[in-house]
Protein backbone atom coordinates (compact mmCIF):
# COMPACT_ATOMS: atom_id res chain seq x y z
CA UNK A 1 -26.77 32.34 -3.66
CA UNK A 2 -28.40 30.93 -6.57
CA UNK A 3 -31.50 29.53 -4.45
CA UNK A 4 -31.87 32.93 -3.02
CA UNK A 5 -32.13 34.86 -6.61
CA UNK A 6 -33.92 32.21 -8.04
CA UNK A 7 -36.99 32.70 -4.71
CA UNK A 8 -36.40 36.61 -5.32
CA UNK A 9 -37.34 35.91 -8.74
CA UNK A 10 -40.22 33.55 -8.10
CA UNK A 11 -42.34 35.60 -6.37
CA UNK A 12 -42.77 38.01 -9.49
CA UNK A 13 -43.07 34.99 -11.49
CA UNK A 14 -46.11 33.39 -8.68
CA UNK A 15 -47.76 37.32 -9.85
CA UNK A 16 -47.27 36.57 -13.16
CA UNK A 17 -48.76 32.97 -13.47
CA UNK A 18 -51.54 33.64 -10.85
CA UNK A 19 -53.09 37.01 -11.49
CA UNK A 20 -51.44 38.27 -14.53
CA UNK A 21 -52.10 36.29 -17.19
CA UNK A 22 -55.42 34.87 -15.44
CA UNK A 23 -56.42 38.36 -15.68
CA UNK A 24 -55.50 39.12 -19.51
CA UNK A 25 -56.20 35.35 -21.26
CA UNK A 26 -59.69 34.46 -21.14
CA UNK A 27 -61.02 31.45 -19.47
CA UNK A 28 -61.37 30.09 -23.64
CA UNK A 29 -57.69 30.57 -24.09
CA UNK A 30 -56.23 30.02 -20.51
CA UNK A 31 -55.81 26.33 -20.75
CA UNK A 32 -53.70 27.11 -24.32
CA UNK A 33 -51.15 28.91 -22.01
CA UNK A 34 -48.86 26.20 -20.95
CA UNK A 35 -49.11 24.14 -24.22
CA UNK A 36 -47.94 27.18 -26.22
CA UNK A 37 -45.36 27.52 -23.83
CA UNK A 38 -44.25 23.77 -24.29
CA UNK A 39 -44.24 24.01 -28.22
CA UNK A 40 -41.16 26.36 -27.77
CA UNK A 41 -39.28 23.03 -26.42
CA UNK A 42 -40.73 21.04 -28.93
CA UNK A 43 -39.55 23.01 -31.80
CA UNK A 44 -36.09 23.76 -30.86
CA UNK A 45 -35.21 20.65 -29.76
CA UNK A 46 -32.60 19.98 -31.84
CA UNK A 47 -31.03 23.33 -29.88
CA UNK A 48 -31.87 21.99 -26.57
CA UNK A 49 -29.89 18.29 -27.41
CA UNK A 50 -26.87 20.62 -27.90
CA UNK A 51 -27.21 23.00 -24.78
CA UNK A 52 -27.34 19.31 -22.69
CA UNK A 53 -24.35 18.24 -24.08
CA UNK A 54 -22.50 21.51 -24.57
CA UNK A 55 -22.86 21.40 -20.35
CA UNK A 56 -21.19 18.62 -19.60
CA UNK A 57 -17.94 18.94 -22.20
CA UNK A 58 -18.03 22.47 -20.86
CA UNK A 59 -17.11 21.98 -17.26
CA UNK A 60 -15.62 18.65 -18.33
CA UNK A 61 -12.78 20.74 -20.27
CA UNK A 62 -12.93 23.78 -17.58
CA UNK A 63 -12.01 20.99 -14.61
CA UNK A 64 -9.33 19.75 -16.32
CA UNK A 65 -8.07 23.39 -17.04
CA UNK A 66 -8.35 22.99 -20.64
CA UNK A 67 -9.91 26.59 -20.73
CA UNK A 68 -8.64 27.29 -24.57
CA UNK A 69 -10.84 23.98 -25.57
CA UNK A 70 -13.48 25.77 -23.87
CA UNK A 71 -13.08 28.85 -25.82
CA UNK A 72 -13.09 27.25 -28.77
CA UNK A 73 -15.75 24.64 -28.34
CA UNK A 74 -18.19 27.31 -27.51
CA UNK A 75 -17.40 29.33 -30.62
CA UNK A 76 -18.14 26.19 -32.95
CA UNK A 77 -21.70 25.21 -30.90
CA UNK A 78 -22.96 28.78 -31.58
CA UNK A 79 -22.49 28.24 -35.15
CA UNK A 80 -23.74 25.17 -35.09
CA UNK A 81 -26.80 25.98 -32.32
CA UNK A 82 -27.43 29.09 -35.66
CA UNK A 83 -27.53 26.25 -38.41
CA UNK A 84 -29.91 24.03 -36.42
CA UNK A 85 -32.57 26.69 -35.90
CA UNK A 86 -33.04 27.58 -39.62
CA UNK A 87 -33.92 23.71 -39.80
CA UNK A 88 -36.19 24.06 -36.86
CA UNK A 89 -37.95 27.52 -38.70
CA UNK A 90 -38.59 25.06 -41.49
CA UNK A 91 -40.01 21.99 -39.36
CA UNK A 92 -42.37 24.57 -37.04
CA UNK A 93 -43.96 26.04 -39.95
CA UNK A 94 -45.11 22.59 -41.40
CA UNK A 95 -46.25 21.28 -37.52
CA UNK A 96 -47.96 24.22 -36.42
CA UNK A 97 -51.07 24.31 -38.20
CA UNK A 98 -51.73 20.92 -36.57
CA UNK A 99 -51.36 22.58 -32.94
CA UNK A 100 -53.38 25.67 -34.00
CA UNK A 101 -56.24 23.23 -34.81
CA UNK A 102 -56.10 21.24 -31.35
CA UNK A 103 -55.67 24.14 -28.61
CA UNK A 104 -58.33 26.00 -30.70
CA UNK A 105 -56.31 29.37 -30.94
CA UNK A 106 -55.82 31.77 -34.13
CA UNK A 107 -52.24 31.65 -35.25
CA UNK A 108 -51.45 35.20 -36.17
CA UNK A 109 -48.31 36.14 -34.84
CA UNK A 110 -47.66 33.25 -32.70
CA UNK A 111 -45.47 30.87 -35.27
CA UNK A 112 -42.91 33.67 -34.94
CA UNK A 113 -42.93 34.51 -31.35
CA UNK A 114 -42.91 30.53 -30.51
CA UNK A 115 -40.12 29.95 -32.87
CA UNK A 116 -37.92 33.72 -31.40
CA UNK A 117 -38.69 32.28 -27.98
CA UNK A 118 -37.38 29.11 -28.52
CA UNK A 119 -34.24 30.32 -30.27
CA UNK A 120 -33.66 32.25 -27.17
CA UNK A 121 -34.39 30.51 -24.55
CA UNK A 122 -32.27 27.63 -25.95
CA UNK A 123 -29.24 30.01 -26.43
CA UNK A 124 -29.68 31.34 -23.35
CA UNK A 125 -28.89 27.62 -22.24
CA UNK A 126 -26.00 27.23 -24.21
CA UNK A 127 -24.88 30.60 -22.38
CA UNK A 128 -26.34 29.23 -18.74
CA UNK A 129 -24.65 25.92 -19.33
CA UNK A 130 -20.93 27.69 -20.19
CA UNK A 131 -21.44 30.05 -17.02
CA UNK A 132 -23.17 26.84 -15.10
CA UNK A 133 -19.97 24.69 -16.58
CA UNK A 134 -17.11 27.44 -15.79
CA UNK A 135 -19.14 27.35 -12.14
CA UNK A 136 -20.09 31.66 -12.71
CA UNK A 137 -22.40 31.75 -10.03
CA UNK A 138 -22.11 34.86 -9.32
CA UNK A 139 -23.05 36.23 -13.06
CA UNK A 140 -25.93 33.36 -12.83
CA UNK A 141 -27.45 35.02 -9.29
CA UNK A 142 -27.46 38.80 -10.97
CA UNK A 143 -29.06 38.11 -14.31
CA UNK A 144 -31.92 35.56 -12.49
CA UNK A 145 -32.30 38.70 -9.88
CA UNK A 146 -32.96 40.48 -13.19
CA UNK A 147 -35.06 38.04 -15.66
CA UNK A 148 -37.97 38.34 -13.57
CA UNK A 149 -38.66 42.45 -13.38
CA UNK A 150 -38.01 42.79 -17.25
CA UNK A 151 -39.97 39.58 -17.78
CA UNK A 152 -42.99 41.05 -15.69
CA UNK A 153 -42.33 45.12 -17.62
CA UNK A 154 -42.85 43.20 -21.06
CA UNK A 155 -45.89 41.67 -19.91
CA UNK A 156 -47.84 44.66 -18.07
CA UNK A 157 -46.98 46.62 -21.82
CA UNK A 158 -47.86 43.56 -23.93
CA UNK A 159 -50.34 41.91 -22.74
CA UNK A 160 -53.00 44.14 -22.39
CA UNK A 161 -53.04 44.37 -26.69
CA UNK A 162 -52.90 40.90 -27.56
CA UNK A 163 -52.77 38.48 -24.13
CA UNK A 164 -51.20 34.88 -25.82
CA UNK A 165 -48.77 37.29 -27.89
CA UNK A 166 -47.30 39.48 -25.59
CA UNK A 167 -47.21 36.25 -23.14
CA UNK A 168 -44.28 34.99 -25.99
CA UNK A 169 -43.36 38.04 -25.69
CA UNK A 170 -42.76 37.89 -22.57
CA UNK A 171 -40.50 34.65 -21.70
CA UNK A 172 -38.47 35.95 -25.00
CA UNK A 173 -37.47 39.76 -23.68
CA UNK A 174 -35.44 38.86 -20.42
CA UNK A 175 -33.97 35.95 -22.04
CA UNK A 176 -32.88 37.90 -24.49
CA UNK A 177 -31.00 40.72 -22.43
CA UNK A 178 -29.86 38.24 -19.55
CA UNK A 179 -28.45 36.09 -21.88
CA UNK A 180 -26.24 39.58 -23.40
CA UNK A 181 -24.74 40.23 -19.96
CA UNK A 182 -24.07 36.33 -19.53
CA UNK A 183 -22.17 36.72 -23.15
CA UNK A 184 -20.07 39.57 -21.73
CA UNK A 185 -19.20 37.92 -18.51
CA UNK A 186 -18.19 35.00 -20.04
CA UNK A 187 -15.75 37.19 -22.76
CA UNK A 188 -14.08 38.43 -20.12
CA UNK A 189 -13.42 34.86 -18.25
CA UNK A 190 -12.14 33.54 -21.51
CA UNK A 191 -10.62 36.95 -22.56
CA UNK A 192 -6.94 35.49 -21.64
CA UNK A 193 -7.19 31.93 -23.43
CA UNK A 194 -6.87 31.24 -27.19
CA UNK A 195 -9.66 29.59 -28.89
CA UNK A 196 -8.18 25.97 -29.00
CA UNK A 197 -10.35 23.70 -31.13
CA UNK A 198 -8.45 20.66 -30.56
CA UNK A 199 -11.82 19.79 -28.84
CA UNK A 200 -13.30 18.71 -32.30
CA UNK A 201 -10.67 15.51 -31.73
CA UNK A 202 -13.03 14.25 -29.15
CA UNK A 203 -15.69 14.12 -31.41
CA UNK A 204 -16.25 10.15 -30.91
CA UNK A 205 -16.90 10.94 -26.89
CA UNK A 206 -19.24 13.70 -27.48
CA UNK A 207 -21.17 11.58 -30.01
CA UNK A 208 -21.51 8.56 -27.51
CA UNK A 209 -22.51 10.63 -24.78
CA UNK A 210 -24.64 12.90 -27.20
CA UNK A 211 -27.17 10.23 -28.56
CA UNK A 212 -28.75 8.96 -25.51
CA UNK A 213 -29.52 12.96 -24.86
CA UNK A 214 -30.28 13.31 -27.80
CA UNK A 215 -33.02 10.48 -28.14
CA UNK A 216 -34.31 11.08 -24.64
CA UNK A 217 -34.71 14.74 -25.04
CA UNK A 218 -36.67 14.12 -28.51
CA UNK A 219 -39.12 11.39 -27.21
CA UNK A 220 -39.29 13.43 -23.71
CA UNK A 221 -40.17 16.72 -25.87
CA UNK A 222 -42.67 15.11 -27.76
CA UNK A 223 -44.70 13.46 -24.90
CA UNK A 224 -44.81 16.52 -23.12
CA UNK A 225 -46.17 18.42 -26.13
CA UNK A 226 -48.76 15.71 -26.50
CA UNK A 227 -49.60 15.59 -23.07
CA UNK A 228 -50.16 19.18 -22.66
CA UNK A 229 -52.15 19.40 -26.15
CA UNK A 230 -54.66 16.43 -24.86
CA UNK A 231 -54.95 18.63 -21.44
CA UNK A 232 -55.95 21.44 -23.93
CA UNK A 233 -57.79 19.63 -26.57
CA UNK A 234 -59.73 16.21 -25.16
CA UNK A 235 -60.84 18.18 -21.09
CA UNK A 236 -63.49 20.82 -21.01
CA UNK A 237 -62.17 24.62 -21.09
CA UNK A 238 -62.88 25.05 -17.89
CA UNK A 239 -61.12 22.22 -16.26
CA UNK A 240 -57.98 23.24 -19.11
CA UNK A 241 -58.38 26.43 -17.43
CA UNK A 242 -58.45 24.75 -13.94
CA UNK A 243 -55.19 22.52 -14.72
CA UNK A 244 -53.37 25.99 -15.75
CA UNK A 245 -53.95 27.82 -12.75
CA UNK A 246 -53.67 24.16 -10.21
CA UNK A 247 -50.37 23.72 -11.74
CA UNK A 248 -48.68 27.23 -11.27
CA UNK A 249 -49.20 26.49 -7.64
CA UNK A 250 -48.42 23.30 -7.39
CA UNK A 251 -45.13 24.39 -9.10
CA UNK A 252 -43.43 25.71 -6.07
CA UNK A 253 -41.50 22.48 -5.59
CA UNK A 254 -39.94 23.17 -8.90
CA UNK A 255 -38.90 26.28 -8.16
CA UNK A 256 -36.43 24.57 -5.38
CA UNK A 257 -35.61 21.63 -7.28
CA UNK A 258 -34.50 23.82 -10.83
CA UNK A 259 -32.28 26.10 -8.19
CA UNK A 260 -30.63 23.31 -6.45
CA UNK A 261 -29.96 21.24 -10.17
CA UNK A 262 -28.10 24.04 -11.74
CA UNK A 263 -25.54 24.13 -9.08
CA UNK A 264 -25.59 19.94 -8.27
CA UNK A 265 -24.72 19.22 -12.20
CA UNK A 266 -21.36 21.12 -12.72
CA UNK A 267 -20.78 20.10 -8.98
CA UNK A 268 -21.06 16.44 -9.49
CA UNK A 269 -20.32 15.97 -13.42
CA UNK A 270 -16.67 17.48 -11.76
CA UNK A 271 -16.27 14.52 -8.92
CA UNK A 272 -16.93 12.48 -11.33
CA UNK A 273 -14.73 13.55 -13.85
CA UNK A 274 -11.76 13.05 -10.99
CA UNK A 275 -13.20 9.96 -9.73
CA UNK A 276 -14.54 10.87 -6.47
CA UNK A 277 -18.21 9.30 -5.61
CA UNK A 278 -20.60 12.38 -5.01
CA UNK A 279 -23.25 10.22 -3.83
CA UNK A 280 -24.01 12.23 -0.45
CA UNK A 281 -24.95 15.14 -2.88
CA UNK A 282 -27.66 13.32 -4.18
CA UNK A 283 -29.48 11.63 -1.05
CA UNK A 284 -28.95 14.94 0.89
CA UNK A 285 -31.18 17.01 -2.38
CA UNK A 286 -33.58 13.99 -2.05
CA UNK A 287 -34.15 13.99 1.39
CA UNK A 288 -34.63 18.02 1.52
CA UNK A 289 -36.60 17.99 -1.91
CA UNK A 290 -39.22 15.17 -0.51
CA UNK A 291 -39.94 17.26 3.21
CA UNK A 292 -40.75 19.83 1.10
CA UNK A 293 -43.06 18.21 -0.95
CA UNK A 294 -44.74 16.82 2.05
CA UNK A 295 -44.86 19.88 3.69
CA UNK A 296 -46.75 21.75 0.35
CA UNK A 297 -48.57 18.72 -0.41
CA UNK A 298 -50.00 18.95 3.64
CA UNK A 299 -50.37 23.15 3.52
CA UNK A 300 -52.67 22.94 0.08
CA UNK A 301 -54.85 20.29 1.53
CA UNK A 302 -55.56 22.50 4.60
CA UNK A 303 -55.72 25.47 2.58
CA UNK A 304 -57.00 25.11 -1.15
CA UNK A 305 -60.39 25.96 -0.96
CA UNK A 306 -58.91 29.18 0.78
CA UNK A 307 -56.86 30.25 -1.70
CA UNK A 308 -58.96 29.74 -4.56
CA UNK A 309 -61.32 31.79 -3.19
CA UNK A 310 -59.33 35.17 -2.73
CA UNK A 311 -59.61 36.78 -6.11
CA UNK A 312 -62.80 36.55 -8.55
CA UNK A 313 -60.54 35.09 -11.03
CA UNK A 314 -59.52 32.01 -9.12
CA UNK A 315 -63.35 31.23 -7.57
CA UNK A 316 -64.50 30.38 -10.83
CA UNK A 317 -62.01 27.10 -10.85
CA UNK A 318 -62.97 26.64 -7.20
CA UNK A 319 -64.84 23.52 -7.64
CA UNK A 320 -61.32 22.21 -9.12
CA UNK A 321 -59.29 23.50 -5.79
CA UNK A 322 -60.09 20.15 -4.22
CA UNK A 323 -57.10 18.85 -6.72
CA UNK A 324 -54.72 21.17 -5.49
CA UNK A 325 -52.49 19.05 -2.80
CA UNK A 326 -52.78 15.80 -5.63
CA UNK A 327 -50.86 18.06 -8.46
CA UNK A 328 -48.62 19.56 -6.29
CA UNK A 329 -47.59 16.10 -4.97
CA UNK A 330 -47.17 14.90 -8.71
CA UNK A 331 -45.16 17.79 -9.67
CA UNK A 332 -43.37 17.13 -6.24
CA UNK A 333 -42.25 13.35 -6.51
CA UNK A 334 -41.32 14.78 -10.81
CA UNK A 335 -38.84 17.24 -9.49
CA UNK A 336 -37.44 14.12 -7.22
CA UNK A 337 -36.82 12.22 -10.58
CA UNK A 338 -35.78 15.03 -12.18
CA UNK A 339 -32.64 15.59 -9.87
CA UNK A 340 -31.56 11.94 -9.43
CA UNK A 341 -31.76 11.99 -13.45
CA UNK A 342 -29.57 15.19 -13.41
CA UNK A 343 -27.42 13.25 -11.13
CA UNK A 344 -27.04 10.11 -13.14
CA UNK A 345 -26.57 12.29 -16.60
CA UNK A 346 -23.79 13.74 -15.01
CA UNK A 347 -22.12 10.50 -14.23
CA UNK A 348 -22.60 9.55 -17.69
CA UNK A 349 -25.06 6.88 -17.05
CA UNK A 350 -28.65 6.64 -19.12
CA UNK A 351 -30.34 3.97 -17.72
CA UNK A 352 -32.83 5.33 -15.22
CA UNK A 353 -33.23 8.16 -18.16
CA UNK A 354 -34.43 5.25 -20.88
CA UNK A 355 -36.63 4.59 -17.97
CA UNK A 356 -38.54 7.22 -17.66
CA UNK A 357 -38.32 7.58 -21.49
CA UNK A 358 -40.43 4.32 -21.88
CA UNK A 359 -43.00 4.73 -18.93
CA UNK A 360 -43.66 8.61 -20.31
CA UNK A 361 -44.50 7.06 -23.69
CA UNK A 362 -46.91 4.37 -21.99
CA UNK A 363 -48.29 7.38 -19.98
CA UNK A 364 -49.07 9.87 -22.69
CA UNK A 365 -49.92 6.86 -25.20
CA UNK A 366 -52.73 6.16 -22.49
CA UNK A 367 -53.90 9.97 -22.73
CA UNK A 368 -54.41 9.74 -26.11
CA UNK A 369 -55.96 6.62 -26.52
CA UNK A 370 -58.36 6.69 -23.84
CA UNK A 371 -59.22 10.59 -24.21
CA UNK A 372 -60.06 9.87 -27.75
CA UNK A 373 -61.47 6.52 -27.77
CA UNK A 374 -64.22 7.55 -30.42
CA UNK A 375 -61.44 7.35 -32.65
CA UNK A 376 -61.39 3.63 -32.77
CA UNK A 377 -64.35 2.87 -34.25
CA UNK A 378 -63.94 0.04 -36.73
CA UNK A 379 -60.35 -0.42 -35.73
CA UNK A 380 -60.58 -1.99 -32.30
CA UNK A 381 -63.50 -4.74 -31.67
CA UNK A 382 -66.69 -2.62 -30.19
CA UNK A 383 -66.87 -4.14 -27.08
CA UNK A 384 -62.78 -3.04 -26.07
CA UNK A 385 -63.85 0.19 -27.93
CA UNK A 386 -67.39 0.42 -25.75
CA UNK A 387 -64.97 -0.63 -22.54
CA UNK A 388 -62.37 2.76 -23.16
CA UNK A 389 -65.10 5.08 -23.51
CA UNK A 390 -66.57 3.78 -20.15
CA UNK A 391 -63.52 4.82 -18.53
CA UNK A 392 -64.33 8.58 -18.93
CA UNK A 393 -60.83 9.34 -19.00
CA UNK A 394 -61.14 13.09 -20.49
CA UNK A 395 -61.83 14.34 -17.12
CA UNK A 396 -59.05 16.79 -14.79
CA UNK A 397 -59.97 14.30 -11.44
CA UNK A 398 -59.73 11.24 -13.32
CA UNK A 399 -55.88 11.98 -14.73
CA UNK A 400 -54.93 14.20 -11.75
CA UNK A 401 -55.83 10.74 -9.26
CA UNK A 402 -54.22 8.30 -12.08
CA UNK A 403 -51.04 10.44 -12.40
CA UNK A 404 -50.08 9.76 -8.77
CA UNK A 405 -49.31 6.08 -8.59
CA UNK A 406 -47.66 6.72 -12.65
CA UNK A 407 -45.32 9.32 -11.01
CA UNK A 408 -44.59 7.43 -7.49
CA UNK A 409 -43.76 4.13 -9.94
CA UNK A 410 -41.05 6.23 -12.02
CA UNK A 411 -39.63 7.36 -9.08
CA UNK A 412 -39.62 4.26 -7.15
CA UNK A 413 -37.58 2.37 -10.25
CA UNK A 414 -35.23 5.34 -10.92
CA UNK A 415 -33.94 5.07 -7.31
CA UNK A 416 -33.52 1.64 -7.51
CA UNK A 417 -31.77 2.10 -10.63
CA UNK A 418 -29.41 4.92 -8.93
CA UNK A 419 -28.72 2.57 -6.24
CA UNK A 420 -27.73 -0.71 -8.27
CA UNK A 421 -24.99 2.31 -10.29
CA UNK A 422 -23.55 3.80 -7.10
CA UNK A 423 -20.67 2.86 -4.94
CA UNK A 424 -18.66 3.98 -6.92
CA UNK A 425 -20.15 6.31 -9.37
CA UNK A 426 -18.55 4.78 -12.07
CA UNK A 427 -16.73 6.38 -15.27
């Protein structure tokens, strides 16, 4: 049910990332599209440490039919999810002059719209993750049907004034009303149950389980912001431009992997809760998720130089097309990780995440190094300095072919870290 909203919804969203905003942000600004969008994770963080957590004590308390805990813990991590977003108003407006510089964009209205999408995105995850932990699927499946239409309204009004504006404009509009008719579902599940905050006596097991999140999401945030700024900043507009548009289509593995996590979390995080091993859950998503990375991987090789040349807008990052099947297979073999990490963070087991927490570092410290190796002039001896210029690593091939073996490495160790922690899946 969920997987068939969330492809309903995708196809307005492929219209959106292909055509629409190709057609309204020029090819100076269209490689600024995705790191604007990632600076709305980066400066809500805080928020998005307690949306992870807030999940799993959510359907913790709801399997255990503690449904007054529930109640009350949600009431307290609004407040609190409030609170931490006037601290993150205060960090974005000392940060984001330092973006500004790097994607080369004007600021105008943006601070605002970044920080309004942020605040409600994230608590439209704290709302996702009580439906997600109560297991409202139903509620979940009608308000994805809808995102999409009001999401794709907003733009076709805003976009055509000011394109990177209305853009925030429009991820922040059908959060915003989706996340309203979530809110009212969820009063009337809760409607019978008193708000029981004896919760707040399990502080010491939140706390344990909240800092690994909490790290990993902050270090995790932080590459990706850097990554995407270097993709922005240190490669030619052009080939910024080209890695925008590459990437919306090699994000159709995503779209299955984000359906089938929302549902595999609450699912799992409950056997595990009443100590049954849901370890068929997770080899039966990885075996599905990797034939259909092979199978998009194999269909954009064939096809790439096809697509790209079926609008005007595309042809002009057709020399780039060749790319295509390599992207789509990293973003492939990420979604993979992604869903064993889900997995593991549901048994309440961090290693394999402190994995890929260190390798993303190494990976985005090499972007920045090597992108910018002017940089260390008279730090570094000349000839290592002479040696990371050669590299040319500021080019979309270069990174694009590099990527691969970084991503099939992470995956290769997280699976072999899932398979050392199962049988059982341990408390």
């Amino acid at each position: 049910m969920i997987f068939l909203a969330c492809r309903s919804g995708d196809v307005i969203q492929a219209f959106i990332g292909l055509w629409l905003v190709p057609k309204y942000v020029g090819p100076d600004e269209l490689g600024a599209v995705l790191p604007l969008q990632q600076l709305t994770s980066f400066l809500t963080v805080p928020l998005a440490i307690v949306a992870t957590v807030f999940a799993k004590y959510v359907n913790t308390y709801a399997a255990k039919g503690e449904y007054g805990k529930v109640k009350g813990f949600i009431r307290d991590v609004f407040s609190a999810a409030l609170i931490l977003f006037i601290v993150c108003i205060a960090g974005a407006y000392l940060v984001m002059p330092f973006f500004y510089e790097r994607l080369r964009i004007s600021s105008g209205s943006l601070t605002f719209l970044i920080l309004l999408c942020g605040l409600v995105g994230n608590l439209g995850s704290i709302i996702g993750a009580a439906q997600q932990g109560l297991k409202r699927f139903k509620t979940m499946s009608l308000t994805t049907l809808l995102a999409a239409p009001i999401r794709l309204v907003t733009l076709l009004i805003a976009m055509p004034y000011r394109a990177l504006s209305g853009y925030l404009l429009g991820q922040t509009t059908p959060a915003a009303t989706t996340s309203a008719l979530a809110v009212l579902d969820l009063h009337r599940a809760l409607k019978p149950y008193t708000p029981d905050r004896t919760w707040r006596r399990d502080w010491r097991q939140i706390l344990a389980y909240s800092w690994p999140i909490a790290v990993n999401l902050a270090v995790a945030t932080l590459c990706a912001t850097f990554c995407m700024t270097v993709y922005r900043q240190r490669l030619p507009e052009v080939e910024s431009g080209a890695f925008y548009l590459i990437s919306r289509f090699s994000d159709l593995a995503s779209y299955v992997g984000a359906a089938i996590s929302v549902v595999m979390f609450p699912i799992v995080s409950e056997a595990h809760e009443k100590g049954d091993n849901p370890t068929r859950t997770i080899r039966n998503t990885a075996i599905i998720l990797t034939v259909i990375n092979f199978a998009i991987t194999i269909a954009f090789a064939f096809t790439h130089k096809l697509i790209f040349g079926l609008t005007a807008t595309w042809e002009v990052y057709l020399p780039y097309s060749y790319l295509l099947p390599v992207i789509a297979f990293y973003s492939g073999c990420s979604v993979i990780t992604s869903t064993f990490i889900t997995y593991e963070t549901a048994c309440r087991r961090f290693g394999a995440m402190f994995w890929i927490l260190l390798s993303t570092a190494l990976w985005v410290g090499f972007l920045v190094t090597f992108t910018g190796a002017n940089f260390f002039h008279g730090l570094l001896p000349m000839p290592v300095v002479d040696w990371m210029i050669s590299v040319n690593a500021a080019r979309l091939d270069f990174l694009s072919y590099l990527a691969v073996p970084y991503i099939l490495l992470q995956l290769m160790v997280t699976i072999l870290i899932f398979h050392i922690n199962t049988k059982p899946c341990r408390r």
